[in-house]
Protein backbone atom coordinates (compact mmCIF):
# COMPACT_ATOMS: atom_id res chain seq x y z
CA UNK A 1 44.86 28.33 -67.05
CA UNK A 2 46.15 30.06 -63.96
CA UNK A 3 49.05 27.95 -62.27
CA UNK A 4 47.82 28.77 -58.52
CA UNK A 5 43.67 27.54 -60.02
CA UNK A 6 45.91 24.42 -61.96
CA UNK A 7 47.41 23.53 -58.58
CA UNK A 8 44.25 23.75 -56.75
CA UNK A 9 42.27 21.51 -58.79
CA UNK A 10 45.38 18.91 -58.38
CA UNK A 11 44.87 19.09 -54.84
CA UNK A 12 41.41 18.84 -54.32
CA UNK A 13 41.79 16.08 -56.58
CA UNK A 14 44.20 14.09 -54.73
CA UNK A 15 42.33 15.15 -51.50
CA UNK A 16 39.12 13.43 -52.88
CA UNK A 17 41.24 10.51 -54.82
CA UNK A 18 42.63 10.06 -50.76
CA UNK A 19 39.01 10.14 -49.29
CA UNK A 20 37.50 7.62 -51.55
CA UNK A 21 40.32 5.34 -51.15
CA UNK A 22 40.11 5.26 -47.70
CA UNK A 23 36.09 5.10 -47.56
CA UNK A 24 36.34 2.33 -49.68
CA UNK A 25 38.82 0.41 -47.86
CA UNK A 26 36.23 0.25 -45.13
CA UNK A 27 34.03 -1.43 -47.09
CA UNK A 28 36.03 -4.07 -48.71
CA UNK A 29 36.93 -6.43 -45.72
CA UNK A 30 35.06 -9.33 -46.19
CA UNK A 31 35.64 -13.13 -44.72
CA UNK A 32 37.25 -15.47 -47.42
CA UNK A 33 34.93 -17.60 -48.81
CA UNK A 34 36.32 -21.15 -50.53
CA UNK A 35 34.94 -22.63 -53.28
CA UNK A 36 33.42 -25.25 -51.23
CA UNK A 37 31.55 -22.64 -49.01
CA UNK A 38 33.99 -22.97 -46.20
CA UNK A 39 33.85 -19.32 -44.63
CA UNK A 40 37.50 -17.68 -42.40
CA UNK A 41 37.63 -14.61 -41.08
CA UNK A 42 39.85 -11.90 -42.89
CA UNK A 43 41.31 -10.90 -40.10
CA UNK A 44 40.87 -13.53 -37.16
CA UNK A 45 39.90 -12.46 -33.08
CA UNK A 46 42.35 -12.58 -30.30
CA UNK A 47 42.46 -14.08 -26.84
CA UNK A 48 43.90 -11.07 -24.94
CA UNK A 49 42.79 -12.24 -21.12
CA UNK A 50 42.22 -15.49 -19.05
CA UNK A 51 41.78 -15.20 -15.68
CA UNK A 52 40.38 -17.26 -12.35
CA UNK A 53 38.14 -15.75 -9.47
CA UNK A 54 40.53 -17.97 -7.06
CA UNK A 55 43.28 -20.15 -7.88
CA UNK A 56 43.64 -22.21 -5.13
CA UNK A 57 42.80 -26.09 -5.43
CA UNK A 58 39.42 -27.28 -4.54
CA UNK A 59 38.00 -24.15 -4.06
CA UNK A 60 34.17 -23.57 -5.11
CA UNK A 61 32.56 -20.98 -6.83
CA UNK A 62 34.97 -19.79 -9.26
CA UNK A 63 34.47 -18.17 -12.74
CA UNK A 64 37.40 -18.66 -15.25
CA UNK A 65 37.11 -15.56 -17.90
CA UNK A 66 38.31 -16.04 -21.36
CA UNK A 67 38.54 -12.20 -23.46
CA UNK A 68 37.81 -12.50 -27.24
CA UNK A 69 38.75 -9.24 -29.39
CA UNK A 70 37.19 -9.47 -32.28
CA UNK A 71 38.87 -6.67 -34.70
CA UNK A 72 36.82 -4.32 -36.99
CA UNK A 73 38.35 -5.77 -40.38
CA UNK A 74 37.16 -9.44 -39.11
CA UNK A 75 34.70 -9.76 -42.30
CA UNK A 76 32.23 -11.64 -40.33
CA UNK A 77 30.43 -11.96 -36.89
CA UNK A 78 31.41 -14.26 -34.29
CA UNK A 79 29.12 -17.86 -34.80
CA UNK A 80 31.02 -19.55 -31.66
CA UNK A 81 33.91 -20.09 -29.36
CA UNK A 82 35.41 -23.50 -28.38
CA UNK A 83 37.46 -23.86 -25.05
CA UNK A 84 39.47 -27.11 -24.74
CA UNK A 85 41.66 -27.83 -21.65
CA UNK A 86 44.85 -29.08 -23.03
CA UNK A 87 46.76 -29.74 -20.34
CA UNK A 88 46.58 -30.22 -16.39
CA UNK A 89 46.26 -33.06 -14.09
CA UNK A 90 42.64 -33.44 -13.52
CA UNK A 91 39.85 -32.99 -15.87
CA UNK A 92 37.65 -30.04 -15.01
CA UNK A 93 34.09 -30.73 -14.89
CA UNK A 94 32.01 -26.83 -15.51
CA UNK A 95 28.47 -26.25 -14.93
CA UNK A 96 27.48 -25.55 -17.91
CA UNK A 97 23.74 -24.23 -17.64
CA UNK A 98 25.40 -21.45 -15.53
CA UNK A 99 27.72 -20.31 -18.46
CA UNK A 100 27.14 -16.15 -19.61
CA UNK A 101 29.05 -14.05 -21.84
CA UNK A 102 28.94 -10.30 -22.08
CA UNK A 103 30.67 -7.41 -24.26
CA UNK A 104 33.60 -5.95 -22.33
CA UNK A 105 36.13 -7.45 -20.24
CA UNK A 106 35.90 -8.76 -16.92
CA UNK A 107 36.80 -5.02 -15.19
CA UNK A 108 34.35 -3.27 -17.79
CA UNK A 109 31.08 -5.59 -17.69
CA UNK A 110 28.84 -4.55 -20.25
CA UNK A 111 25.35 -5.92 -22.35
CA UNK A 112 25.17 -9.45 -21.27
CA UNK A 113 25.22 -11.46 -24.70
CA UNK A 114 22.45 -14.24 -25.60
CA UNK A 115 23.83 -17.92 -25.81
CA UNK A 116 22.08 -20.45 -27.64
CA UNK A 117 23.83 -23.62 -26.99
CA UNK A 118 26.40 -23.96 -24.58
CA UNK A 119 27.87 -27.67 -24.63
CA UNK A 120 30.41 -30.30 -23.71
CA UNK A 121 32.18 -32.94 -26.32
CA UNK A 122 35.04 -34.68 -24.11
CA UNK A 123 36.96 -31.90 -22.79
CA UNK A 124 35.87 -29.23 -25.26
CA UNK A 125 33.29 -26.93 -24.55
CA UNK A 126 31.38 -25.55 -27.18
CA UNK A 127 29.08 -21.67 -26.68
CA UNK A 128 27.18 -20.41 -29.70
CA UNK A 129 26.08 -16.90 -29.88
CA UNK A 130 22.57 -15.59 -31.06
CA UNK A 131 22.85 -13.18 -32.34
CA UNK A 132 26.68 -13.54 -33.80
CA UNK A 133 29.10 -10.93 -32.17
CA UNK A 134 29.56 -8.19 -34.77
CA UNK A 135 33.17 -7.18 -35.84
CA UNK A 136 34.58 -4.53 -33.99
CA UNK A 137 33.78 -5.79 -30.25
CA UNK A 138 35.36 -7.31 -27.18
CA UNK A 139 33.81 -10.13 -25.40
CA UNK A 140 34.10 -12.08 -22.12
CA UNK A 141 33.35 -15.40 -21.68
CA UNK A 142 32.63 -16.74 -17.83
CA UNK A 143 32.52 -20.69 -17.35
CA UNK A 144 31.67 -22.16 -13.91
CA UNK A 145 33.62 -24.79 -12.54
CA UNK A 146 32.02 -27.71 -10.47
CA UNK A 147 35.20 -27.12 -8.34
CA UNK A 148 38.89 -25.92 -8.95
CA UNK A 149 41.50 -28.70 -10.20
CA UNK A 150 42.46 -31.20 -6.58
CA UNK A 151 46.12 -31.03 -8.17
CA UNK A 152 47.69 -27.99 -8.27
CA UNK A 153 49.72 -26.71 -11.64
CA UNK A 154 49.36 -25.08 -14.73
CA UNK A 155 45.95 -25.56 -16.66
CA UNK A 156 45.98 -24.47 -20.58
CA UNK A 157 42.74 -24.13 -22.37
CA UNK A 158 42.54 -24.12 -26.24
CA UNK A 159 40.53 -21.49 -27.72
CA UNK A 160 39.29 -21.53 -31.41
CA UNK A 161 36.71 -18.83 -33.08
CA UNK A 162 34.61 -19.50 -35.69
CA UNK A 163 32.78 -17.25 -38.03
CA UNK A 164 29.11 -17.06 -39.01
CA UNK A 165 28.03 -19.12 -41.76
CA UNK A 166 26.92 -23.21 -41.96
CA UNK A 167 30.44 -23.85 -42.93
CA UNK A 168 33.22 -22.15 -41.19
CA UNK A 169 36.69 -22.67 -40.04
CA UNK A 170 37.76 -21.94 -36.77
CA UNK A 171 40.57 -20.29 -36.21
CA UNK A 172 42.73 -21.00 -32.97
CA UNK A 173 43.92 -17.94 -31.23
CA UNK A 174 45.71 -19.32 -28.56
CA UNK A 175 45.97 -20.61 -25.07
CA UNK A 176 44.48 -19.26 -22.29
CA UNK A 177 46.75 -20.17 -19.02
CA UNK A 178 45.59 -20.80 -15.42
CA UNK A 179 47.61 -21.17 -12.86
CA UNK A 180 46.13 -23.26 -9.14
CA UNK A 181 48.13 -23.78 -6.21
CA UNK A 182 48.69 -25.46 -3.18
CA UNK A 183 48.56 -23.26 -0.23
CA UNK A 184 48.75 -26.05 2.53
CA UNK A 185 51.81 -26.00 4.56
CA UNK A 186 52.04 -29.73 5.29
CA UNK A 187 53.99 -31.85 2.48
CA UNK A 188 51.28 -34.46 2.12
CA UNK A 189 50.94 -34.01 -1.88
CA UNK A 190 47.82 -36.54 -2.30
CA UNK A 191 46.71 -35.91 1.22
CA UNK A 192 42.61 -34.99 1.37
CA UNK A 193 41.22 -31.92 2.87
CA UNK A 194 39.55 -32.42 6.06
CA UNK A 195 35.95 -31.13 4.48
């Protein structure tokens, strides 16, 4: 055999050997799956943005945004979110029925997602996608609070993800951090507005 045809064939060999590898790569990311049926992702979303409309206290008519990036190796869709203040003074109350979601982030609004339950347990609020959000997208969550915190300070909201399946873990991804303040130039702290 020719050495230049010998070396060729290696190549186009390795070339495919490469390709195949790589296809199938693709295809193998699946969520873990216990033995009890418990489903995690492979690769779990990330909280990359939280953000206010207006952070001043008492203010009405804010959204507070919450980004989910849910990465293409996830294994499985997006089931549901949970958002759980953590800390801050008073105890944000949200308006739940006026909850949305949509894919993009807040500056890059795009198909408005459909929510099938969007609910409250203590201080943990609970929105379910239908359909579940596929791997491979970003989503933005907007909640509407009744009214911005009365006390100004930090506010930190727990966020967990769970995959699709009728048991699933969720996976926290972090905190999302909001931050209200006091613009009033008198030193009254607990002093009411005169509204």
């Amino acid at each position: 055999m020719n050495k230049a045809v010998h070396i060729a064939i290696l190549f186009s060999t390795a070339i495919a050997c490469t390709i195949g590898i790589g296809g199938y790569s693709d295809r193998v990311t699946q969520a873990i799956q216990l033995r009890d049926g418990t489903v995690y992702f492979a690769q779990p979303p990330r909280l990359t943005y939280t953000a206010t409309t207006y952070n001043n206290i008492y203010v009405w008519g804010a959204t507070y945004y919450f980004t989910v990036s849910l990465p293409d190796n996830a294994g499985e869709p997006l089931q549901k979110i949970t958002i759980n203040q953590h800390e801050g003074v008073d105890d944000i109350k949200f308006e739940l029925k006026k909850s949305y979601a949509f894919e993009g982030t807040r500056s890059n609004e795009g198909q408005k997602l459909q929510l099938t339950d969007v609910s409250r347990d203590k201080k943990t609020i609970s929105i379910t996608f239908n359909p579940p959000v596929s791997p491979g997208k970003t989503i933005t969550i907007g909640l509407k609070p009744v009214q911005n915190p009365t006390v100004s300070g930090v506010y930190l909201f727990g966020v967990t993800a769970f995959p699709a399946g009728e048991k699933s873990h969720g996976q926290f991804l972090g905190y999302g951090r909001l931050q209200f303040y006091s613009h009033r130039s008198d030193s009254g702290l607990f002093r009411r507005p005169w509204f």
